[in-house]
Protein backbone atom coordinates (compact mmCIF):
# COMPACT_ATOMS: atom_id res chain seq x y z
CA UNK A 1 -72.00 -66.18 38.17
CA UNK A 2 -74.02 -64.53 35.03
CA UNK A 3 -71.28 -63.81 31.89
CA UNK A 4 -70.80 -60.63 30.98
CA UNK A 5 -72.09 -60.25 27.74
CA UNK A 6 -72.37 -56.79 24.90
CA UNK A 7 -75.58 -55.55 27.11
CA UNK A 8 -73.76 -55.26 29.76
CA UNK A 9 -71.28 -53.10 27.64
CA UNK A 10 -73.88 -50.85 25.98
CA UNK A 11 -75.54 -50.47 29.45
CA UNK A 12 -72.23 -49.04 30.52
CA UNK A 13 -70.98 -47.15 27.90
CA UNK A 14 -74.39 -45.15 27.26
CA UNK A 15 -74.67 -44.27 31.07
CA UNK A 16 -71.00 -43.23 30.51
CA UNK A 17 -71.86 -41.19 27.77
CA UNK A 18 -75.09 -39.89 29.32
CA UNK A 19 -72.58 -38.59 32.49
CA UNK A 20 -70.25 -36.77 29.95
CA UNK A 21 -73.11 -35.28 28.01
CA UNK A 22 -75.12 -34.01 31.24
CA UNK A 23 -71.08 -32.99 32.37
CA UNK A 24 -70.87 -30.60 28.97
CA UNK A 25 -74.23 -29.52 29.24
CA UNK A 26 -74.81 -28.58 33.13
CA UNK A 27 -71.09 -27.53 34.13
CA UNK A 28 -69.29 -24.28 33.79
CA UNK A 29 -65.97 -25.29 35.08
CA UNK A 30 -63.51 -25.80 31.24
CA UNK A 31 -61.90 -28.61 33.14
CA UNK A 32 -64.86 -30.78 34.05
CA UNK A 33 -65.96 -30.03 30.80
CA UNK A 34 -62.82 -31.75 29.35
CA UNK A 35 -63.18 -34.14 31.57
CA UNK A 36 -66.34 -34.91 30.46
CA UNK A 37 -66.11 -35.06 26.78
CA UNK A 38 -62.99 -37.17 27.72
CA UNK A 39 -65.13 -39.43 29.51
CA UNK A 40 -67.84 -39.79 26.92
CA UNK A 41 -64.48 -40.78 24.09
CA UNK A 42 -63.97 -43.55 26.46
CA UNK A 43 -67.33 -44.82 26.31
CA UNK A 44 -67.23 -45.17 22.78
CA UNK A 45 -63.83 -47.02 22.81
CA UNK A 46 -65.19 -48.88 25.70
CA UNK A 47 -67.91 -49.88 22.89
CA UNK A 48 -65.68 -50.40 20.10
CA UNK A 49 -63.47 -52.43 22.69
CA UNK A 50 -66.31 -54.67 23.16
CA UNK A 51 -67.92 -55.41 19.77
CA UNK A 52 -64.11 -56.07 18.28
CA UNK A 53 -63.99 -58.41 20.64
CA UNK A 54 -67.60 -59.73 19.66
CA UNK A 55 -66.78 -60.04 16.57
CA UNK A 56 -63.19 -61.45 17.24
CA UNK A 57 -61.88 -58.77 14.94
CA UNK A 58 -59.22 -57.00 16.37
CA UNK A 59 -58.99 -54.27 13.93
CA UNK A 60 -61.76 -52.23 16.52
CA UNK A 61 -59.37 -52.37 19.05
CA UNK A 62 -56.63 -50.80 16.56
CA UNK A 63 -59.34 -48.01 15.64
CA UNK A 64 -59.44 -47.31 19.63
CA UNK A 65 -55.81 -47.20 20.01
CA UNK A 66 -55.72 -44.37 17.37
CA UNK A 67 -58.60 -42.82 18.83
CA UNK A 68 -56.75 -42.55 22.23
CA UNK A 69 -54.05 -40.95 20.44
CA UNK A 70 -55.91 -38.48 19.31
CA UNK A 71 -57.61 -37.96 22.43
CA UNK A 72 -54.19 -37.26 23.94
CA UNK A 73 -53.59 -34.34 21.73
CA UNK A 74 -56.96 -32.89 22.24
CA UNK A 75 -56.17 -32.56 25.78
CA UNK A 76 -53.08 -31.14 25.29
CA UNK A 77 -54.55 -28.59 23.01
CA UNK A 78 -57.09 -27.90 25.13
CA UNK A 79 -54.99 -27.48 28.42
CA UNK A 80 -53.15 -24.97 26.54
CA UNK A 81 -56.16 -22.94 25.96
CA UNK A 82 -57.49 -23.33 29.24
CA UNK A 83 -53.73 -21.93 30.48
CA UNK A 84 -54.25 -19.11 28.02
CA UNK A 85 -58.16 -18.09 29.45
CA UNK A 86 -57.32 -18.54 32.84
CA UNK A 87 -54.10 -16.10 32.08
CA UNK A 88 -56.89 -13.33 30.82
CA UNK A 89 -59.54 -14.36 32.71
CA UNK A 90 -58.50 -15.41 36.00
CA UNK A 91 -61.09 -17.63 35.59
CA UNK A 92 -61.66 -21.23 34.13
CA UNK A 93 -65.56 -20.75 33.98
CA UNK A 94 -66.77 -21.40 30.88
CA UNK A 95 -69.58 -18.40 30.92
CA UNK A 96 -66.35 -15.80 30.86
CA UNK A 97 -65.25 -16.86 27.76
CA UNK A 98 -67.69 -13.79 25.78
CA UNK A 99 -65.27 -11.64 27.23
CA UNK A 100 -62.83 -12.39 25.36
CA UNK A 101 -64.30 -11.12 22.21
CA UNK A 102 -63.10 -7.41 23.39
């Protein structure tokens, strides 16, 4: 059995952010796109996670916990806006959105 060491962790997090980034790049659907910038936030608390713990300093893991936080309200916020584009739009496609300038 090989121990997991920080490689490991920056192997996953940067394919995790890699995924989000190609999500927010390639994707027109507003909710994958949340998704994905969700999922590239986790990556970097997954990092944080993982060098507090390195470093047996737990004040990284505090950071994340505050970071999540925030997280929470950005998807709030942005669900909200979402709500209101789909209500003009009837649409969540992320191309419509020009439209709007009218």
């Amino acid at each position: 059995m090989t121990e997991v060491t920080a490689e490991h962790y920056i192997i996953l997090a940067t394919t995790l952010f890699v995924i989000g980034v190609a999500g927010v790049l390639i994707r027109r659907n507003a909710i994958v796109v949340l998704m994905c910038v969700e999922l590239m936030l986790n990556a970097v608390n997954l990092l944080m996670v993982a060098f507090s713990s390195h470093h047996k300093d737990s004040a990284g893991q505090i950071f994340v916990f505050f970071i999540m936080v925030v997280a929470a309200a950005e998807v709030a916020v942005g669900l909200a806006i979402l709500v209101m584009v789909y209500r003009n739009t009837r649409s969540t496609d992320v191309s419509l959105l020009d439209q709007l300038k009218n």
